[in-house]
N, C-alpha and C. Protein backbone atom coordinates (compact mmCIF):
# COMPACT_ATOMS: atom_id res chain seq x y z
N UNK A 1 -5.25 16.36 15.58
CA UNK A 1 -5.91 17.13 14.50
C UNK A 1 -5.42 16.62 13.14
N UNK A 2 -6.48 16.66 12.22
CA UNK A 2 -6.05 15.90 11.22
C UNK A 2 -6.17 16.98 9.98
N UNK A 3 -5.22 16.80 9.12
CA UNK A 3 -4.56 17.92 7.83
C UNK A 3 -5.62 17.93 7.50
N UNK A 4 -5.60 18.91 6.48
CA UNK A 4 -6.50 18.39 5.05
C UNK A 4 -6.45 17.32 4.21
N UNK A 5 -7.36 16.87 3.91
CA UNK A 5 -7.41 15.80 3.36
C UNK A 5 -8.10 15.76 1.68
N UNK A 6 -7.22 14.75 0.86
CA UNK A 6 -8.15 15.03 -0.91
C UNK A 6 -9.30 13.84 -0.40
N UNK A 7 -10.21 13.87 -0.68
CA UNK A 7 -11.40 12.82 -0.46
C UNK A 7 -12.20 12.50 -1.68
N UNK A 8 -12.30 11.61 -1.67
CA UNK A 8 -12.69 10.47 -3.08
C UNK A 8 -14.38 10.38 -2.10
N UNK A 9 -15.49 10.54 -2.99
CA UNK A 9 -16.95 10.07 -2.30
C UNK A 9 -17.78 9.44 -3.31
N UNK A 10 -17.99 7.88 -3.15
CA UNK A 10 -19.29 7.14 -3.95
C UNK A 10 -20.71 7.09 -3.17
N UNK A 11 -21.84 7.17 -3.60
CA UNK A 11 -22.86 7.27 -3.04
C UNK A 11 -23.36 7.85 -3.87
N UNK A 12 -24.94 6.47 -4.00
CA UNK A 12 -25.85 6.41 -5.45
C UNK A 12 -27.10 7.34 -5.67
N UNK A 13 -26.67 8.31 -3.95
CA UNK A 13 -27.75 9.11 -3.53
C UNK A 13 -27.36 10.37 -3.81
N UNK A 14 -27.56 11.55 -4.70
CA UNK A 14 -27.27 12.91 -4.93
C UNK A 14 -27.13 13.58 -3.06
N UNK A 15 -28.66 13.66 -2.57
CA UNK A 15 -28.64 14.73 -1.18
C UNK A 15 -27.48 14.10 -0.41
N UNK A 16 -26.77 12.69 -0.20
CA UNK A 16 -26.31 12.10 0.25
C UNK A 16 -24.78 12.89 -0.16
N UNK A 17 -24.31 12.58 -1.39
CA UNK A 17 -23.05 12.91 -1.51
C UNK A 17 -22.97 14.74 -1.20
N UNK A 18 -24.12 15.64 -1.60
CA UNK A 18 -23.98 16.62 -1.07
C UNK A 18 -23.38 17.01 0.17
N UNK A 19 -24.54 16.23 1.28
CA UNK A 19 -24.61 16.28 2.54
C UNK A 19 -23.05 16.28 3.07
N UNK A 20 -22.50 14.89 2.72
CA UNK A 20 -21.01 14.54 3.30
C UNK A 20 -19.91 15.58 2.47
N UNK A 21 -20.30 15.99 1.31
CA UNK A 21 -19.49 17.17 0.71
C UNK A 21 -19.29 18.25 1.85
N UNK A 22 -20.58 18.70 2.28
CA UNK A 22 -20.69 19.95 2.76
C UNK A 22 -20.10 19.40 4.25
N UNK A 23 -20.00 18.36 5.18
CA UNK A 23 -19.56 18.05 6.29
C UNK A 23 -18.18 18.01 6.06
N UNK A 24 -17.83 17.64 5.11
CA UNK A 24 -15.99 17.26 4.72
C UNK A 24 -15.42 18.90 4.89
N UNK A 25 -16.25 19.63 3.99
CA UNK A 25 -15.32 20.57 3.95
C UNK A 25 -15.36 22.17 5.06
N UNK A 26 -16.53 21.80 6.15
CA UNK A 26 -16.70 22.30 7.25
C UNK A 26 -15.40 21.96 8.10
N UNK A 27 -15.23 20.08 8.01
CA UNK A 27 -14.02 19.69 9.05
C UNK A 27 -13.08 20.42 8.30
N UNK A 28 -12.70 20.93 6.89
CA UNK A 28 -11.28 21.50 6.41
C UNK A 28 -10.63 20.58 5.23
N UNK A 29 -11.59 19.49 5.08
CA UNK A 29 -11.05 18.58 3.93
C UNK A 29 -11.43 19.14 2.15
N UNK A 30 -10.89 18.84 1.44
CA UNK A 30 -11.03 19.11 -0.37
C UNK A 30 -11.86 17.34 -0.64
N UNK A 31 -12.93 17.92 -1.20
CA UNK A 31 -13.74 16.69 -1.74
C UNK A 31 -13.19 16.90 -3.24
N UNK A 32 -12.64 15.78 -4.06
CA UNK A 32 -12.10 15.78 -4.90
C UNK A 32 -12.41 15.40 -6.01
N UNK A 33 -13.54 14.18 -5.56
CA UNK A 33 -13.94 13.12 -6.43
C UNK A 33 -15.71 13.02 -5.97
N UNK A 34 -16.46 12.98 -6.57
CA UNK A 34 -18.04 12.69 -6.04
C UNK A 34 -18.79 11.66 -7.16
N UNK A 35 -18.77 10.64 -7.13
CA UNK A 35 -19.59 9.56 -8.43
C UNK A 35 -20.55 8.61 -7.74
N UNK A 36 -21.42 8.36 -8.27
CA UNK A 36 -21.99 7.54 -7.64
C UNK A 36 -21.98 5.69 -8.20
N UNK A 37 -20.87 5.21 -8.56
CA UNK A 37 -20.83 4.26 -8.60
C UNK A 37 -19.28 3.75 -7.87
N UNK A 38 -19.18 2.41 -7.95
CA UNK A 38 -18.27 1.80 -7.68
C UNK A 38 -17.31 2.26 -7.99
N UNK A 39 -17.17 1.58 -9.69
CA UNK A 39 -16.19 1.49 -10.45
C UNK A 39 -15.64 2.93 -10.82
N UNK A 40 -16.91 3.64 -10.74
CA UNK A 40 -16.31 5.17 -11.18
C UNK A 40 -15.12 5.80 -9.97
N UNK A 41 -15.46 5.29 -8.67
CA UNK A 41 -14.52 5.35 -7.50
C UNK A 41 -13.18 4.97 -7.94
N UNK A 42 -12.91 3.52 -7.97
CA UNK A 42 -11.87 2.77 -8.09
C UNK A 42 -11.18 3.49 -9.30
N UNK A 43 -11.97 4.31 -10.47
CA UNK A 43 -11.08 4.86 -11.24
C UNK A 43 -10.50 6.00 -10.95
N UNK A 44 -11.13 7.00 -10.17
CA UNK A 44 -10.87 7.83 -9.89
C UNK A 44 -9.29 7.58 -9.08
N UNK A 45 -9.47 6.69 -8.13
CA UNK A 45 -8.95 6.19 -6.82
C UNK A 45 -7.62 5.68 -8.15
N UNK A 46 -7.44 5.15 -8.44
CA UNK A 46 -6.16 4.88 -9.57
C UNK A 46 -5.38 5.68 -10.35
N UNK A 47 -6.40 6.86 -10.37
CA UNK A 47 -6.02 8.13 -11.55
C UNK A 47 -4.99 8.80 -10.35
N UNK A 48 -5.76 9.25 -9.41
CA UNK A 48 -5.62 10.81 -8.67
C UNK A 48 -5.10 10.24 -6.73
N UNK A 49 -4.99 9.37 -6.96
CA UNK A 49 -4.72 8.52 -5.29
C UNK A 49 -5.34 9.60 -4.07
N UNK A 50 -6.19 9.81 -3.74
CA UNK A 50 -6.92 10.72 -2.66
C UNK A 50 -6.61 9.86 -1.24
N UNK A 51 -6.50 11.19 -0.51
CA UNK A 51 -5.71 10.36 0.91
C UNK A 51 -6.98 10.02 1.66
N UNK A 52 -7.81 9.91 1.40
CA UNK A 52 -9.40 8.83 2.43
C UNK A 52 -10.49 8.61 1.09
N UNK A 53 -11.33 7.91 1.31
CA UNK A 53 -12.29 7.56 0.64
C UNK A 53 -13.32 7.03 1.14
N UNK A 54 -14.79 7.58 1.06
CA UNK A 54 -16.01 7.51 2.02
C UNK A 54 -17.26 7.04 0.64
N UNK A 55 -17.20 5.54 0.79
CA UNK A 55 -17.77 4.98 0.06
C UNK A 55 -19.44 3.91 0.53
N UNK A 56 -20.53 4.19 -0.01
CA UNK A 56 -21.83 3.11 0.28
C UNK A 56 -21.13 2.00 0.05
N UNK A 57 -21.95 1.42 0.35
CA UNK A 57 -21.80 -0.71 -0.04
C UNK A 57 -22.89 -0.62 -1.29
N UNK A 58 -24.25 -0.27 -1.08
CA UNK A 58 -25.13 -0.79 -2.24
C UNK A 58 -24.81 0.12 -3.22
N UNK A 59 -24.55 0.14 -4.23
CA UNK A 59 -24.45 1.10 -5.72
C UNK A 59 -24.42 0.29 -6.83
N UNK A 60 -24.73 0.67 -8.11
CA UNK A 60 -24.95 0.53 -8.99
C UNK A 60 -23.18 -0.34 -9.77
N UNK A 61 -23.17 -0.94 -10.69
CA UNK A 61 -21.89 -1.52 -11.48
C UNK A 61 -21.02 -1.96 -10.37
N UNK A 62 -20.84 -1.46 -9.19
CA UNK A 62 -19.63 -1.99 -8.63
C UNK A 62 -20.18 -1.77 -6.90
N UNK A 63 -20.03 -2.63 -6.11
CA UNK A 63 -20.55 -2.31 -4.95
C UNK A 63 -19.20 -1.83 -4.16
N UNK A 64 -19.66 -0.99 -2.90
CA UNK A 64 -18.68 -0.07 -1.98
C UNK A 64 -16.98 -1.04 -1.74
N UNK A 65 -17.81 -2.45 -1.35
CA UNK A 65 -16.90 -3.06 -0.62
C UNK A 65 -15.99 -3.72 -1.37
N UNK A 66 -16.29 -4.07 -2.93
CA UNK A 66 -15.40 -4.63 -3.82
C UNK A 66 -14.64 -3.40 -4.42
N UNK A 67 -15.02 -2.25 -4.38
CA UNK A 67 -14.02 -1.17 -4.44
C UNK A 67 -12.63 -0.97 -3.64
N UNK A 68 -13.27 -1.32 -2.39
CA UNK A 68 -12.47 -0.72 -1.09
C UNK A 68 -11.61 -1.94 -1.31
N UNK A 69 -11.37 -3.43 -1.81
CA UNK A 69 -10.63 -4.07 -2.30
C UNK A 69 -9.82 -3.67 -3.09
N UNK A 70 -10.10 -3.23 -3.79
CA UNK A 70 -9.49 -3.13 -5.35
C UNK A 70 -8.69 -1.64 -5.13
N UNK A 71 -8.83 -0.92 -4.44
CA UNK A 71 -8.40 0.58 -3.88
C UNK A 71 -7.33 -0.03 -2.89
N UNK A 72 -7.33 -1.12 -2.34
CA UNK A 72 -6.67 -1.35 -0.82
C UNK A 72 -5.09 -1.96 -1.86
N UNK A 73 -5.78 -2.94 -3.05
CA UNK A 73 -4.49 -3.99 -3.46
C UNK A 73 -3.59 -2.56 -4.55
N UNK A 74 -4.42 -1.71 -5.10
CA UNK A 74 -3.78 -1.09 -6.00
C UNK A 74 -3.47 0.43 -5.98
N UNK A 75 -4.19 1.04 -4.79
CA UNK A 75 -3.87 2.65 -4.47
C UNK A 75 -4.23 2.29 -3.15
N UNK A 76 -3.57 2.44 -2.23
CA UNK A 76 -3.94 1.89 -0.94
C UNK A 76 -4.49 3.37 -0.48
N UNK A 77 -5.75 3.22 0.31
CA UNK A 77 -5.96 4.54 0.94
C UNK A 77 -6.59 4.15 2.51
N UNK A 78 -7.07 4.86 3.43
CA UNK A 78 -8.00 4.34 4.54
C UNK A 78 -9.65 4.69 3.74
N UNK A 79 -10.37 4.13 3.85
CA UNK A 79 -11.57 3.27 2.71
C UNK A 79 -12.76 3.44 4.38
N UNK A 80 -14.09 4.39 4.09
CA UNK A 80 -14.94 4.72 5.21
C UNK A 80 -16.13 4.14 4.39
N UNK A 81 -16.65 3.00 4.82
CA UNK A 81 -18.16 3.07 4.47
C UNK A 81 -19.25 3.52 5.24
N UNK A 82 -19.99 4.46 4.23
CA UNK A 82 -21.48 4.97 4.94
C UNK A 82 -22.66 3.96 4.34
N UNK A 83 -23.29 3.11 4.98
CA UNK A 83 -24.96 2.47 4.70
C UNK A 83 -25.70 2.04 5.75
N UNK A 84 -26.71 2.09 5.02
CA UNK A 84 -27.80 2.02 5.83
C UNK A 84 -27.99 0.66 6.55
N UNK A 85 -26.81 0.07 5.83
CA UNK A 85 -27.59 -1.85 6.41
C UNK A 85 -26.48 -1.91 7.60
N UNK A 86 -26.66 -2.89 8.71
CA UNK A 86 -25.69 -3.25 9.30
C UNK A 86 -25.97 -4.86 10.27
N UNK A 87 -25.21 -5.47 9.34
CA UNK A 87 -25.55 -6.81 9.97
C UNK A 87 -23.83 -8.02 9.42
N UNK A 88 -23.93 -8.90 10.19
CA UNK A 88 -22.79 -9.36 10.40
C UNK A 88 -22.11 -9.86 8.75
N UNK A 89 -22.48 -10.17 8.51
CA UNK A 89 -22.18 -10.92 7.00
C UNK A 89 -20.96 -9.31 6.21
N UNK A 90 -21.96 -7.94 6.72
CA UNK A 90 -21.33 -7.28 5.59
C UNK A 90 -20.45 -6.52 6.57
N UNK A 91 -20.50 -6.47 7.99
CA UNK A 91 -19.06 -5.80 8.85
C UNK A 91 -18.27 -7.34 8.28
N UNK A 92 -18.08 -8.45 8.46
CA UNK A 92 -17.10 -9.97 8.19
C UNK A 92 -16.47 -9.05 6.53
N UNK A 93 -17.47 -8.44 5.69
CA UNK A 93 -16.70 -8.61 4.09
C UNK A 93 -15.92 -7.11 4.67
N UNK A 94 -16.23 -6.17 5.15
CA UNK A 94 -15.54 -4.88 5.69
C UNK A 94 -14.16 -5.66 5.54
N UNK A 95 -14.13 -5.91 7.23
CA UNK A 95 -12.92 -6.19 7.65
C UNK A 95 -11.96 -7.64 6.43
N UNK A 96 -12.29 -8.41 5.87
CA UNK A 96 -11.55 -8.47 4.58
C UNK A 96 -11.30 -7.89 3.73
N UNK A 97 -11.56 -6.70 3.77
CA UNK A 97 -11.59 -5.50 2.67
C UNK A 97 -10.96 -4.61 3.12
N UNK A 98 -9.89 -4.96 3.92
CA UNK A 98 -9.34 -3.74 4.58
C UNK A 98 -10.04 -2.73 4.78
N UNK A 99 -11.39 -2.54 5.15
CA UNK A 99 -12.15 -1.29 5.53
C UNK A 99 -11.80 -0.65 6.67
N UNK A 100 -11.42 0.75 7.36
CA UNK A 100 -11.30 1.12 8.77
C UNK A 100 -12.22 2.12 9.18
N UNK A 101 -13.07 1.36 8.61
CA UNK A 101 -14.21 2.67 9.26
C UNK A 101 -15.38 2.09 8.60
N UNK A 102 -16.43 2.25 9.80
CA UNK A 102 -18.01 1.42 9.30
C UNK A 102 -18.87 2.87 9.90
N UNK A 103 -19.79 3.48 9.10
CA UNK A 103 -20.89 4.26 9.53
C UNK A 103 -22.30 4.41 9.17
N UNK A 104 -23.14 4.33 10.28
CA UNK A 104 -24.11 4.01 9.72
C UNK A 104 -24.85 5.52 9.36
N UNK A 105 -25.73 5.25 8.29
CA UNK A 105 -26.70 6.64 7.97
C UNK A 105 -27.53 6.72 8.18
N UNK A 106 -28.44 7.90 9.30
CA UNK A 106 -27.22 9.55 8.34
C UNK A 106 -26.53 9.63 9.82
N UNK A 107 -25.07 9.96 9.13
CA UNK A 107 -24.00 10.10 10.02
C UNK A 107 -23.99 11.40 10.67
N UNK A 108 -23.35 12.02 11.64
CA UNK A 108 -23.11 13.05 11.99
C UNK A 108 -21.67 13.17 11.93
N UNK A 109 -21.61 15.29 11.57
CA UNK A 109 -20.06 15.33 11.44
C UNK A 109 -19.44 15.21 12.45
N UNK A 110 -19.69 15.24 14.15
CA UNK A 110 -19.08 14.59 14.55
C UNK A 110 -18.40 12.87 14.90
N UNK A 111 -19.58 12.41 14.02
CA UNK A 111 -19.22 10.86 14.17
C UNK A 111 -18.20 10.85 12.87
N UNK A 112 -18.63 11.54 11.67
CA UNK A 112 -17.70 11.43 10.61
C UNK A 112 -15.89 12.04 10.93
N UNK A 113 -16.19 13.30 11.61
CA UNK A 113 -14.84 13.53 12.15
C UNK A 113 -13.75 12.10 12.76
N UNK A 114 -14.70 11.84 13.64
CA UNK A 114 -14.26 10.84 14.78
C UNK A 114 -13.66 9.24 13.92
N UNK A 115 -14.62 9.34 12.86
CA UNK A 115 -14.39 7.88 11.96
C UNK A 115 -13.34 8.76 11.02
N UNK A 116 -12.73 9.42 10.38
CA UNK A 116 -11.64 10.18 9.60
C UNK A 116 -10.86 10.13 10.53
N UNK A 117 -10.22 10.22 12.02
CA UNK A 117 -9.26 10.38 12.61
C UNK A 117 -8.52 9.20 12.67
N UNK A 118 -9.79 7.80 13.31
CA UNK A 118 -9.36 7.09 13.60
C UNK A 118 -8.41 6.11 11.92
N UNK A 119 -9.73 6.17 11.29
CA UNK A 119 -9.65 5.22 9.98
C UNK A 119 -7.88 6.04 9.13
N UNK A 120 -7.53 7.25 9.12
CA UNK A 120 -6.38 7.86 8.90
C UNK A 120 -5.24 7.37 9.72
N UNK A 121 -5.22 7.12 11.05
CA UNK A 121 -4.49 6.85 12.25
C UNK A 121 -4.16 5.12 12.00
N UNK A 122 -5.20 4.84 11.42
CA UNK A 122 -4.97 2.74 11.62
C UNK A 122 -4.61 2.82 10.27
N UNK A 123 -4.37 3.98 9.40
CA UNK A 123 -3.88 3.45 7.82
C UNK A 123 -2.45 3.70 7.97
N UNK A 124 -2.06 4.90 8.65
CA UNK A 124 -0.50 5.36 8.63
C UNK A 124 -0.10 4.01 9.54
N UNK A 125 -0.79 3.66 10.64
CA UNK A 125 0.49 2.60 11.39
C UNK A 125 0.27 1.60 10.43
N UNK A 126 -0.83 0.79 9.57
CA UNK A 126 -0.69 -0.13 8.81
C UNK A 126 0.07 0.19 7.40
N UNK A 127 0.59 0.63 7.00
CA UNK A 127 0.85 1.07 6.02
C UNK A 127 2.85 0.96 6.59
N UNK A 128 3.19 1.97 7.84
CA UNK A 128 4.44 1.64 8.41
C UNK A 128 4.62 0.05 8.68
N UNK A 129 3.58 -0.64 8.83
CA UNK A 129 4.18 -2.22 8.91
C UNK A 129 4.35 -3.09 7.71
N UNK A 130 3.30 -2.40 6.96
CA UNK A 130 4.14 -3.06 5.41
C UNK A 130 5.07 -2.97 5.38
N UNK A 131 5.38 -1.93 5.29
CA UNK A 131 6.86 -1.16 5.07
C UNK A 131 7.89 -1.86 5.68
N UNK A 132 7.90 -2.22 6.87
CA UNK A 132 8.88 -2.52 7.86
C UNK A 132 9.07 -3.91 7.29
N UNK A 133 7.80 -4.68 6.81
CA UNK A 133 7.85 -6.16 6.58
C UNK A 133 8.30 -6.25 4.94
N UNK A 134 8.14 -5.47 4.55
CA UNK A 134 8.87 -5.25 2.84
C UNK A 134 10.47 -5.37 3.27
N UNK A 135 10.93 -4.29 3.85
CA UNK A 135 12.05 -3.84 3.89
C UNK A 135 12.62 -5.15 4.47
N UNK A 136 12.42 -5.94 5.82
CA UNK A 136 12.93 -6.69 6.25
C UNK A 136 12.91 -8.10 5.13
N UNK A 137 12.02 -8.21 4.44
CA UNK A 137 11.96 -9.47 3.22
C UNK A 137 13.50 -9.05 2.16
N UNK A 138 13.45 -7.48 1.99
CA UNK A 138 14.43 -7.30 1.05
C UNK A 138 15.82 -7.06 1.49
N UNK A 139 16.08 -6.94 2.79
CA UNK A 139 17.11 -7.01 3.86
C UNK A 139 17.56 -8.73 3.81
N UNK A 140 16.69 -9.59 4.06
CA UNK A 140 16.83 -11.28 4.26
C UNK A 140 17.45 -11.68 2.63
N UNK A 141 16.69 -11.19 1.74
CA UNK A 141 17.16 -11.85 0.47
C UNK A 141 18.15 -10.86 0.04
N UNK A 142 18.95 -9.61 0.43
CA UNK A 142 19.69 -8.93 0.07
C UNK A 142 20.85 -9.95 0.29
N UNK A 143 20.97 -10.22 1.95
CA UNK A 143 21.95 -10.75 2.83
C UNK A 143 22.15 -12.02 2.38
N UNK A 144 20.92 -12.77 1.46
CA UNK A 144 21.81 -14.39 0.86
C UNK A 144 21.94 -14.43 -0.54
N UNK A 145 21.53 -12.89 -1.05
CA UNK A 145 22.49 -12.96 -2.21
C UNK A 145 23.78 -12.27 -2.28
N UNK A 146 24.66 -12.03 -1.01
CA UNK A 146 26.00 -11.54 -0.83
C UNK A 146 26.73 -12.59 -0.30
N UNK A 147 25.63 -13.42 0.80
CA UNK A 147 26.37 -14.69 0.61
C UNK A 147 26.66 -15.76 -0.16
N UNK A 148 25.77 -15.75 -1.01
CA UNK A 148 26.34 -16.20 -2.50
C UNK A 148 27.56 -15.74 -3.64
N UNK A 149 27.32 -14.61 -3.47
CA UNK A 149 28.60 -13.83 -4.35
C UNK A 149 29.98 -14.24 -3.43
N UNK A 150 29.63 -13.72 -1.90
CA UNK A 150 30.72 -14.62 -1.06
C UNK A 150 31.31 -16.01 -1.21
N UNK A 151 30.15 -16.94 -1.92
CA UNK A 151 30.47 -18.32 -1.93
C UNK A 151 31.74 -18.75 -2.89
N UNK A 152 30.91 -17.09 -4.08
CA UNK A 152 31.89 -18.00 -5.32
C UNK A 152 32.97 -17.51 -5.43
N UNK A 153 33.25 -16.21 -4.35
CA UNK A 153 34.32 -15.96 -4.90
C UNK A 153 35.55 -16.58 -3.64
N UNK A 154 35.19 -17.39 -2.88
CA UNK A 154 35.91 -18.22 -2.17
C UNK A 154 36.32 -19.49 -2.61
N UNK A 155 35.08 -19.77 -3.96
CA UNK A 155 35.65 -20.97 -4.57
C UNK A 155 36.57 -20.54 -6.12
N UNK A 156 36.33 -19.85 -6.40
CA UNK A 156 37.03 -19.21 -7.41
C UNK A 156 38.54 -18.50 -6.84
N UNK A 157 38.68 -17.66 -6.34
CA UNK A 157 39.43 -17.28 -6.11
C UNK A 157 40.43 -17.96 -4.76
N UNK A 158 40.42 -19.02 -4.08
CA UNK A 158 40.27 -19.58 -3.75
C UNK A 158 41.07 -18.55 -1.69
N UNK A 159 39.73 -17.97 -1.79
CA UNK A 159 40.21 -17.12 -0.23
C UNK A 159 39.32 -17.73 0.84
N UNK A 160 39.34 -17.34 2.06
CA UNK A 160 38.39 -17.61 3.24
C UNK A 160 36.99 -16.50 2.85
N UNK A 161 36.07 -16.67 4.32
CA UNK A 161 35.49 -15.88 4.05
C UNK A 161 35.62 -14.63 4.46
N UNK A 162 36.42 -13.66 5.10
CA UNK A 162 36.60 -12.51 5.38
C UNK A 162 37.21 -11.71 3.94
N UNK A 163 38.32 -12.73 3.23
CA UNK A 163 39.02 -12.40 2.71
C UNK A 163 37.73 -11.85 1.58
N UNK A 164 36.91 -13.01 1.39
CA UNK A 164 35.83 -13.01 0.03
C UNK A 164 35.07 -11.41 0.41
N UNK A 165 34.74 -11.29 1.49
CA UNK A 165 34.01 -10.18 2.22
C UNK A 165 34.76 -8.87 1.61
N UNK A 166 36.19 -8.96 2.24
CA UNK A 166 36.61 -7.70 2.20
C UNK A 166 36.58 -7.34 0.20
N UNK A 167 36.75 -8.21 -0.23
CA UNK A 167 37.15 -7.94 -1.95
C UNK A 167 35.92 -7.64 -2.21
N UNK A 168 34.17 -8.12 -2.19
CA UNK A 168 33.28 -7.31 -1.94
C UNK A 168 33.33 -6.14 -2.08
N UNK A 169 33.71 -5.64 -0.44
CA UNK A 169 33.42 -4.28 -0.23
C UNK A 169 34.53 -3.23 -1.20
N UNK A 170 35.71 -3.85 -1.47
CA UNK A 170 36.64 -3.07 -2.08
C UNK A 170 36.01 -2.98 -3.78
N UNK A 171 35.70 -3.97 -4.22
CA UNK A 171 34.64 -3.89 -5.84
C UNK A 171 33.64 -2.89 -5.45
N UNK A 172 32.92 -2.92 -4.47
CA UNK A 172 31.76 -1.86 -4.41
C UNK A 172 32.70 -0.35 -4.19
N UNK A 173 33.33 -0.28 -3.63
CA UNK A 173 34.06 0.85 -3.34
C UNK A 173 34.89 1.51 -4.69
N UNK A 174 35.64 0.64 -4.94
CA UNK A 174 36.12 0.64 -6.55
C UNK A 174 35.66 1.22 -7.56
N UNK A 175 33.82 0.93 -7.37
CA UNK A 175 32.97 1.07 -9.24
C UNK A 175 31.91 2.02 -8.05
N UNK A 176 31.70 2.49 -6.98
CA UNK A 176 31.12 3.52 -6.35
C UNK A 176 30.30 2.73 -6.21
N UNK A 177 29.61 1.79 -6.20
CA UNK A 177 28.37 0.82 -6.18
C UNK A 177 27.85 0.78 -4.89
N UNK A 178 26.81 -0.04 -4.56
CA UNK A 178 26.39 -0.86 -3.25
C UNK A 178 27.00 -1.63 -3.20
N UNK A 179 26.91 -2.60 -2.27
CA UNK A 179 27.67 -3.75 -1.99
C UNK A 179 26.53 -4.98 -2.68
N UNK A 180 25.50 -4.38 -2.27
CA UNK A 180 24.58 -5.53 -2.95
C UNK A 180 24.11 -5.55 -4.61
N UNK A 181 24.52 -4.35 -5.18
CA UNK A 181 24.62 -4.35 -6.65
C UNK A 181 25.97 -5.17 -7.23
N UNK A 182 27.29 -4.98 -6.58
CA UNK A 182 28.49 -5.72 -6.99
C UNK A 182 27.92 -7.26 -6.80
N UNK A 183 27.54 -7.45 -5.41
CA UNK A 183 27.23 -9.16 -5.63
C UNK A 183 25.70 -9.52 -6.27
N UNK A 184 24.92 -9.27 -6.86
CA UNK A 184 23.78 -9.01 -7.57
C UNK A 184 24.78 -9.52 -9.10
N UNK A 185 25.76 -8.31 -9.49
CA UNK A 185 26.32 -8.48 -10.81
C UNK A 185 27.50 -9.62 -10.79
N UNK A 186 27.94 -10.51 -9.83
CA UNK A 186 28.96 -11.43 -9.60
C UNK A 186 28.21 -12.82 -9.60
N UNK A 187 26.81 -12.71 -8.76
CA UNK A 187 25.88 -13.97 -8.90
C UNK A 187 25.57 -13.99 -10.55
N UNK A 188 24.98 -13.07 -10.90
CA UNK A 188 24.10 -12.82 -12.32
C UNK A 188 25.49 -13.62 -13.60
N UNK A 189 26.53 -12.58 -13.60
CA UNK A 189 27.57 -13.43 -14.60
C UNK A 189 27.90 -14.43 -14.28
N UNK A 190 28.01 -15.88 -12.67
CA UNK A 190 28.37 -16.94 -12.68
C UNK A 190 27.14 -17.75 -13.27
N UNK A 191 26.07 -17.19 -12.88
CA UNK A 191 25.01 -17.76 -13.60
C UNK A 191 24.83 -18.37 -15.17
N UNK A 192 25.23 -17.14 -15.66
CA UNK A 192 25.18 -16.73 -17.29
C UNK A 192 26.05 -17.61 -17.71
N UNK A 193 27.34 -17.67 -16.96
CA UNK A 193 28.15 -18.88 -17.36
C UNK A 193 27.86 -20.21 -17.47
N UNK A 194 27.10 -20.60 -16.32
CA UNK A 194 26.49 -21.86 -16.31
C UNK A 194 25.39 -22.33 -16.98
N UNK A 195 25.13 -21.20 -17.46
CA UNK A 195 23.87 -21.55 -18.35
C UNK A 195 22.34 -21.35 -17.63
N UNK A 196 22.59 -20.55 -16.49
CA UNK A 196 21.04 -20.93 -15.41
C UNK A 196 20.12 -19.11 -15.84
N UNK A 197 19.50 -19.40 -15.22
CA UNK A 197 18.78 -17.47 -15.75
C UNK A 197 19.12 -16.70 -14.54
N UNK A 198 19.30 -15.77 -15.12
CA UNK A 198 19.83 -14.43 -14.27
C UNK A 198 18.95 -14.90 -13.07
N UNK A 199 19.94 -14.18 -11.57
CA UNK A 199 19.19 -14.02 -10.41
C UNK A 199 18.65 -12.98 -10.58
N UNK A 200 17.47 -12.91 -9.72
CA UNK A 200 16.22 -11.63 -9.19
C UNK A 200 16.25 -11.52 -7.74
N UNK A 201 16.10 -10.51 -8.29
CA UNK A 201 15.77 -9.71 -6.66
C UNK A 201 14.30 -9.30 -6.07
């Protein structure tokens, strides 16, 4: 069973956006947003981040599917298109568009239910694998910029590497820090010395 939901709706057709108004909020969802263009979506979708969005392909200034782009890179949401057309060219631009949900019109609320469960369900696990693949990128470059701070302070100070390790953890412990903020600020000033530009993270 799926929460309530804020819902963002484009569609260049008045009875149309009614229609799915009045089905949204039968299933228990808050329609939040109703415009009938693209771009008016994508602004909305930037302002107010609504947790689904049930957008046409054909509309006026901005079409469904270059929305559901521009919503996917900058307010990520799960992105439902309703139209009338269905032929291969525009399911191929869907699925580059991170779309999770294709319906054709006129939908029924049980098909719309059924496309909200799933298209919600494939955004939370995609959304946990970013995540996992963020975290692990910033885990990899955490870990070789401590082995760097490790490097220098084995050549500087002139210890092994446990020894370099433990003085690490005792500086982070020392100034209450992370361990990866102390070697972050140990890379950054050998840098500064040498004349090179601060490391990034």
């Amino acid at each position: 069973m799926i929460n309530c939901l804020r819902v963002a709706i484009a569609d260049d057709e008045p009875q149309v956006r009614e229609t799915l108004s009045g089905m949204l909020r039968t299933l228990g969802h808050e329609v939040v947003f109703s415009g009938s263009t693209g771009r008016e979506l994508v602004e909305h979708c930037l302002d107010e981040r609504p947790d689904l969005v049930l957008t046409d392909i054909q509309m006026p200034d901005m079409d469904g599917l270059d929305a559901a782009m521009v919503i996917y890179e900058r307010a990520p949401a799960p992105v439902i298109l309703l139209t009338g057309f269905c032929n291969p060219e525009l399911i191929e631009r869907a699925e580059e568009n991170h779309v999770l949900g294709y319906l054709l019109k006129p939908a029924t609320q049980a098909q719309l239910e059924a496309a909200i469960g799933l298209a919600v369900r494939r955004h939370e696990e995609f959304q946990a694998l970013r995540k996992e693949a963020a975290d692990l990128r910033q885990s990899l470059a955490d870990r070789k910029l401590i082995e760097r701070a490790k490097g220098l302070l084995m050549k500087h100070l002139g210890v092994d590497e446990p020894e370099a390790f433990r003085r690490l953890q005792k500086f982070a412990s020392n100034k209450n820090k992370k361990l990866i903020e102390i070697a972050e600020t140990i890379v950054t000033a050998a840098e500064a010395l040498n004349g090179k530009s601060p490391v990034g993270r």
